[in-house]
Structures are given as structure tokens and as C-alpha cells.
C-alpha atoms as a PDB file:
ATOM      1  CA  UNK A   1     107.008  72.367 113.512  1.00  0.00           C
ATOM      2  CA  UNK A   2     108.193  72.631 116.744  1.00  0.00           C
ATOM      3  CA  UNK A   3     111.735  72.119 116.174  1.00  0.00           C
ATOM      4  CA  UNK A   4     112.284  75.692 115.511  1.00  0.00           C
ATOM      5  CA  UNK A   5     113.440  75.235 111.812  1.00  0.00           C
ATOM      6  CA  UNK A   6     110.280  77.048 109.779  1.00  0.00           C
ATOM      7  CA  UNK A   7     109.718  75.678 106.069  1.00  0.00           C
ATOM      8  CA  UNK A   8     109.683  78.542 103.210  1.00  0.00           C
ATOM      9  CA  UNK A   9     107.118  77.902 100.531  1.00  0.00           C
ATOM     10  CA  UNK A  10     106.364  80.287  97.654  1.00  0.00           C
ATOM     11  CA  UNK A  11     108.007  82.489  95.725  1.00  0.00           C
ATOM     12  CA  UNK A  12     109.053  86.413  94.331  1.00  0.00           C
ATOM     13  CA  UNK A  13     107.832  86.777  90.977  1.00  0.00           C
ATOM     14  CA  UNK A  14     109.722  89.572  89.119  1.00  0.00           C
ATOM     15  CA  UNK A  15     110.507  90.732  85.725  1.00  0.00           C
ATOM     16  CA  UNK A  16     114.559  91.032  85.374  1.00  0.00           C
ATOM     17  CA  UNK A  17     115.736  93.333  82.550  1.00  0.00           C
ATOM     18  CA  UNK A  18     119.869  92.631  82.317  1.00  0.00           C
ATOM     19  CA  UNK A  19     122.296  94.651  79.714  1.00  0.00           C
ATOM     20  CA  UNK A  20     125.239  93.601  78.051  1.00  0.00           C
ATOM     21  CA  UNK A  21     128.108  95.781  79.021  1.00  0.00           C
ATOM     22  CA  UNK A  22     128.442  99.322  76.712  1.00  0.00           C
ATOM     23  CA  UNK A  23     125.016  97.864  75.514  1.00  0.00           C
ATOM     24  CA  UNK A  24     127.294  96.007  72.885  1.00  0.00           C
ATOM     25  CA  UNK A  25     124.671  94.431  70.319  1.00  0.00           C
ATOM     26  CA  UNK A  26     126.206  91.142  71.468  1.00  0.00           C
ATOM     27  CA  UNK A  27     123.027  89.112  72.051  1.00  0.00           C
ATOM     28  CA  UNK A  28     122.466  88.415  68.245  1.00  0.00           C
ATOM     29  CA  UNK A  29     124.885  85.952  68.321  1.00  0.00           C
ATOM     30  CA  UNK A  30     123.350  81.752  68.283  1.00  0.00           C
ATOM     31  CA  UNK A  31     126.051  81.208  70.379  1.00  0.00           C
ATOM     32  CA  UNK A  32     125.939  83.826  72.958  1.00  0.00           C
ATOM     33  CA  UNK A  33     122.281  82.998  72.845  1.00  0.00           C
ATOM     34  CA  UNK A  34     122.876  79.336  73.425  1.00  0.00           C
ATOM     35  CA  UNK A  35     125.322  79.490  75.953  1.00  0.00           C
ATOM     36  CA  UNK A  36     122.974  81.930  78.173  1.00  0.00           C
ATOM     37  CA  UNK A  37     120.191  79.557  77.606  1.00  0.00           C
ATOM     38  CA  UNK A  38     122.491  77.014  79.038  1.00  0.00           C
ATOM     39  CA  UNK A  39     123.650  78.978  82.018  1.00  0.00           C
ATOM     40  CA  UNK A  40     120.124  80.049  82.857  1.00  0.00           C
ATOM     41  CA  UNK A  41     119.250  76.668  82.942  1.00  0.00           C
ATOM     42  CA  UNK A  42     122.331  75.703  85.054  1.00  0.00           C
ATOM     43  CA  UNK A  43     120.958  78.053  87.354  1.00  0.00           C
ATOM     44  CA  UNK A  44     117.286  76.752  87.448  1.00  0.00           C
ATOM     45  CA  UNK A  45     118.525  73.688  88.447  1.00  0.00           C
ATOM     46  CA  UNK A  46     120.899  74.337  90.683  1.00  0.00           C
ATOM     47  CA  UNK A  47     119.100  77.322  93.069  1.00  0.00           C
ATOM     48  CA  UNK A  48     115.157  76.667  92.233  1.00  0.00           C
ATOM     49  CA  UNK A  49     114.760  80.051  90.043  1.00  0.00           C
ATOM     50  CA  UNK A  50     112.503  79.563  87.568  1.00  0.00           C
ATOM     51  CA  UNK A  51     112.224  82.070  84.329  1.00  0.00           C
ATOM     52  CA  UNK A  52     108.885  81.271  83.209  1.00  0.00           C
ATOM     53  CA  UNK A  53     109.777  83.920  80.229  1.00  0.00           C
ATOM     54  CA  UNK A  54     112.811  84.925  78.530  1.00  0.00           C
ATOM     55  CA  UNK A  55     112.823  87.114  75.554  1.00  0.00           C
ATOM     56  CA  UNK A  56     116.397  88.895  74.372  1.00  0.00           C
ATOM     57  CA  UNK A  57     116.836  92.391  72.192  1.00  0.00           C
ATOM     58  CA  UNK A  58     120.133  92.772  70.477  1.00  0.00           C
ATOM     59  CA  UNK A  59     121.415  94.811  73.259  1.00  0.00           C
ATOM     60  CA  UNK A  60     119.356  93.512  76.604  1.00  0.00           C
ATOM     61  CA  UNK A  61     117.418  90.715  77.787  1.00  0.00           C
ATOM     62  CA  UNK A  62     113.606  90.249  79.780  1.00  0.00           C
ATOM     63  CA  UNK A  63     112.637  87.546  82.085  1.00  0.00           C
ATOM     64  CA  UNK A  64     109.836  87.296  84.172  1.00  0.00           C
ATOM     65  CA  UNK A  65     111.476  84.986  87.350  1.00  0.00           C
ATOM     66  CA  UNK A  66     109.959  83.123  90.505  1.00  0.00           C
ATOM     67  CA  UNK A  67     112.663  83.811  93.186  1.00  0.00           C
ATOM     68  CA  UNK A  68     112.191  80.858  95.980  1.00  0.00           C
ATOM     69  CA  UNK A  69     111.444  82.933  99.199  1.00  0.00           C
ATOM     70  CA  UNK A  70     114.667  83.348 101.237  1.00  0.00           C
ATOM     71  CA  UNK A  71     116.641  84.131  98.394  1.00  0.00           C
ATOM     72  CA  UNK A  72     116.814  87.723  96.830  1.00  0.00           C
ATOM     73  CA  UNK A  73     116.383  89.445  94.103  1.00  0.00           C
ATOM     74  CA  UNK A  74     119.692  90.625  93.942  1.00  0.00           C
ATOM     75  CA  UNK A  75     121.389  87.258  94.968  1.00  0.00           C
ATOM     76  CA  UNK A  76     118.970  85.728  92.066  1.00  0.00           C
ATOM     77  CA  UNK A  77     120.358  88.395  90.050  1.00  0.00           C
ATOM     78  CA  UNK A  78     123.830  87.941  90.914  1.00  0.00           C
ATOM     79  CA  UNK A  79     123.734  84.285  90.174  1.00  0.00           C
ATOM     80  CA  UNK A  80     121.920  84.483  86.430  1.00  0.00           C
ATOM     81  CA  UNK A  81     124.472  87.278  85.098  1.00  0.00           C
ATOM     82  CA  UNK A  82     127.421  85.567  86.660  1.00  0.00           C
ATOM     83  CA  UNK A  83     126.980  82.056  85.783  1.00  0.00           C
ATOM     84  CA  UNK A  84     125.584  83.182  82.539  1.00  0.00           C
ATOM     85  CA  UNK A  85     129.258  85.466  81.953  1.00  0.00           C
ATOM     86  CA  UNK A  86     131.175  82.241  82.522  1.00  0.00           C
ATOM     87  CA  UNK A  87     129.454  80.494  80.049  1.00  0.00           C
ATOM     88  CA  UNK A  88     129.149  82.707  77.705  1.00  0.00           C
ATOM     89  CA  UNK A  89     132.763  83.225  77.731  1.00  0.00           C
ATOM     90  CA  UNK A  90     133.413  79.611  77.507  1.00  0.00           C
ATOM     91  CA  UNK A  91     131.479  79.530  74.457  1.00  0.00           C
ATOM     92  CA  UNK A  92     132.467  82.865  72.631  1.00  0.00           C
ATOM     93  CA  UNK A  93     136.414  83.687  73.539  1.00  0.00           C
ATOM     94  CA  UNK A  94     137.073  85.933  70.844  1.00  0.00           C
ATOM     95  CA  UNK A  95     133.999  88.380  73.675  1.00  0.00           C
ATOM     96  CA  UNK A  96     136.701  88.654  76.146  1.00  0.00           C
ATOM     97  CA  UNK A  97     138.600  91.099  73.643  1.00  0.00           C
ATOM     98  CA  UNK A  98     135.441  93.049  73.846  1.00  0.00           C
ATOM     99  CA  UNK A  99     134.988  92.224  77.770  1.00  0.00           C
ATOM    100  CA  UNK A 100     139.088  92.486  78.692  1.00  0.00           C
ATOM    101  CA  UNK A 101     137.868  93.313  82.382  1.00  0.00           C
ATOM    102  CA  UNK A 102     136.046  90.513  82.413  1.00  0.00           C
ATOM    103  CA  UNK A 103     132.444  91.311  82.664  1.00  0.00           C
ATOM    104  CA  UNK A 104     130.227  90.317  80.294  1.00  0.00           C
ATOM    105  CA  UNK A 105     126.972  92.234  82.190  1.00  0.00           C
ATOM    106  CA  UNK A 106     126.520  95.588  82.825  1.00  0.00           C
ATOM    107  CA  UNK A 107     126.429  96.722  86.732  1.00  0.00           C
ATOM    108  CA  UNK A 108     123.148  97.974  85.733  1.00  0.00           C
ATOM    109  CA  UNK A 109     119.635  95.785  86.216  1.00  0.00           C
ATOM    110  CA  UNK A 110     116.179  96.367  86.849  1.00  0.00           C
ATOM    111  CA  UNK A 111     113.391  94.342  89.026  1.00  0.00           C
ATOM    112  CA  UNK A 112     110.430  95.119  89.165  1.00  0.00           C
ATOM    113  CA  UNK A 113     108.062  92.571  91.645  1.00  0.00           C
ATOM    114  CA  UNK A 114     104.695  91.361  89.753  1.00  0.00           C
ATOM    115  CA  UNK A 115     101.637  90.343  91.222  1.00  0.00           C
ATOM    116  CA  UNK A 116      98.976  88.429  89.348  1.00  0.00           C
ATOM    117  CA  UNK A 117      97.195  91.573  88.089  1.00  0.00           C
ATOM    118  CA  UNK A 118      99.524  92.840  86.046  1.00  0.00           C
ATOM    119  CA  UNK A 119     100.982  89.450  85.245  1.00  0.00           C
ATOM    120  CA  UNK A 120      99.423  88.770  81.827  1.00  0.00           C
ATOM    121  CA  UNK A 121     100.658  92.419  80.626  1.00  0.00           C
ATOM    122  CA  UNK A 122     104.331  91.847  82.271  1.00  0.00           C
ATOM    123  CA  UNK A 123     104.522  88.420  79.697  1.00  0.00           C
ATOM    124  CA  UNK A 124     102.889  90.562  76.810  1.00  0.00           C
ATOM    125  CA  UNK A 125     105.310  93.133  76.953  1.00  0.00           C
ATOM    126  CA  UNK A 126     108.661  90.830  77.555  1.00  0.00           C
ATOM    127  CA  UNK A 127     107.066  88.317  74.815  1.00  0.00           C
ATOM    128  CA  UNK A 128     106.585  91.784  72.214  1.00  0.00           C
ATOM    129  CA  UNK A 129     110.130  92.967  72.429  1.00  0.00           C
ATOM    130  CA  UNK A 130     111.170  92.496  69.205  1.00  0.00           C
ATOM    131  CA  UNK A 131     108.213  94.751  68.049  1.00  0.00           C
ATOM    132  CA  UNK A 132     108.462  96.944  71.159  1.00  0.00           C
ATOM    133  CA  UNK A 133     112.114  97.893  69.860  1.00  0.00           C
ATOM    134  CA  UNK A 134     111.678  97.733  66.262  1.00  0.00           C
ATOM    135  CA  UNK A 135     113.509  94.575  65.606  1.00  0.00           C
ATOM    136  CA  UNK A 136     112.242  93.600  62.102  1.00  0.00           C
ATOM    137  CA  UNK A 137     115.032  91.038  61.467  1.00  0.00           C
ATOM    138  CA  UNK A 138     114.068  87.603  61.088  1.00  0.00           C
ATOM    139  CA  UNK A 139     117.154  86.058  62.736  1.00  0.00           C
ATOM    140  CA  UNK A 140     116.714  87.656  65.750  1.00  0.00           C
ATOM    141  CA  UNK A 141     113.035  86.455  66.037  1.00  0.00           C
ATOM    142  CA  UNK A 142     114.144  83.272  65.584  1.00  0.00           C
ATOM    143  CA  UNK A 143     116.611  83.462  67.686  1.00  0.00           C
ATOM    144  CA  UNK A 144     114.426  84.553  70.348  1.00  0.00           C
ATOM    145  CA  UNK A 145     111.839  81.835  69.422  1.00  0.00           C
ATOM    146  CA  UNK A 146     114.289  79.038  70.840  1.00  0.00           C
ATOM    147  CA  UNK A 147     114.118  80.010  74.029  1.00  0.00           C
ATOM    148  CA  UNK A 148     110.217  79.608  73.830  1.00  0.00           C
END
């Protein structure tokens, strides 16, 4: 590679926590579910993120991502909640008398980098959420199960 161009291979593995805005229990919806699912995959696509888990709450969301080197967290970040808005938005108008301003996500996000030792207890705990908060309902299990 002597042209002076270097080649980027690998990625950033890190479990992404994102909350609605006012923590709004809008994530029980199929269709604010679907349309995510969508945009997420819009997003995979398009930039080379890949959420290898995804597991929602009524009020928040867990995926564990690779992040292609050269791109960061935060621009990885940036992408999934906007794209993600859009289409939710698309899908569910009556949200934007919730959302007048316009943003569907909170400011607010956490990242947390994973390594493979603590990888297999980083899926456990995004794939136990609904137990982790509580979340006896049925729907919302299922729910959850179609992004499996």
C-alpha cells in the first residue's frame, strides 16, 4: 500500500442505550417498533453498522453495535436516532403532537465499548430487559421478539 491511502478493517463494538424523549412509554407501539426496525436497518445498509442485538423497554432501547473503524460512536449514534426519528414519524404522525419540536430521541445516550470478555454478559443483559425492568406483559415480549 504504497499509495498512501491505508485500508480500515475492523470494528467498535458497543452497547447503545437510546431514550425516547420525556421517557414517553412510546416504544410499545407495533408501529413505532416497526418503523425503527426499518430505519435501523436503513442504516445497516447504508453506513456498515451492524446491531448484532436489539432489545426495546417501553421507555428505552439496547443494542449491542459494531461501529466500522473510522466512524464514531457518536456519528453512529447520530445516524440510528436520526434516521430512526424520520421514520418513525413517517409511520406514527399523530407522535409529532407529542414530539411538536421535532425530536423523537432524547439528547441523552449511553456507550459503553465491549470487548470479548464481557461480551456474552453485555447480550445477556440487553436480551433480559424485559425481566431486568419488570415487564411482565406479553405484548411487549412479543414485540421485542420480532426484532430477534
Amino acid at each position: 500500500m504504497s499509495s498512501g491511502t491505508s485500508v480500515k478493517k475492523g470494528y467498535i463494538r458497543a452497547q447503545l442505550v437510546f431514550v425516547p424523549k420525556c421517557r414517553f412509554r412510546v416504544l410499545k407501539n407495533p408501529r413505532t417498533l416497526a418503523a425503527c426496525k426499518a430505519a435501523f436497518d436503513e442504516v445497516q445498509q447504508n453506513h456498515g453498522i451492524v446491531l448484532s442485538e436489539v432489545n426495546f423497554a417501553v421507555n428505552h432501547m439496547h443494542s449491542l453495535a459494531d461501529i466500522p473503524l473510522g466512524m464514531s460512536a457518536e456519528k453512529a449514534v447520530q445516524l440510528l436516532k436520526g434516521v430512526s426519528a424520520r421514520r418513525i414519524f413517517q409511520a406514527v404522525p399523530n407522535l409529532r403532537k407529542r414530539y411538536p419540536r421535532g425530536s423523537f430521541w432524547s439528547g441523552y445516550y449511553h456507550c459503553t465499548s465491549t470487548g470479548p470478555q464481557n461480551e456474552e454478559a453485555v447480550v445477556a443483559y440487553i436480551r433480559s430487559q424485559q425481566e431486568h425492568h419488570g415487564i411482565a406483559d406479553e405484548k411487549q415480549k412479543k414485540l421485542t421478539a420480532f426484532f430477534n
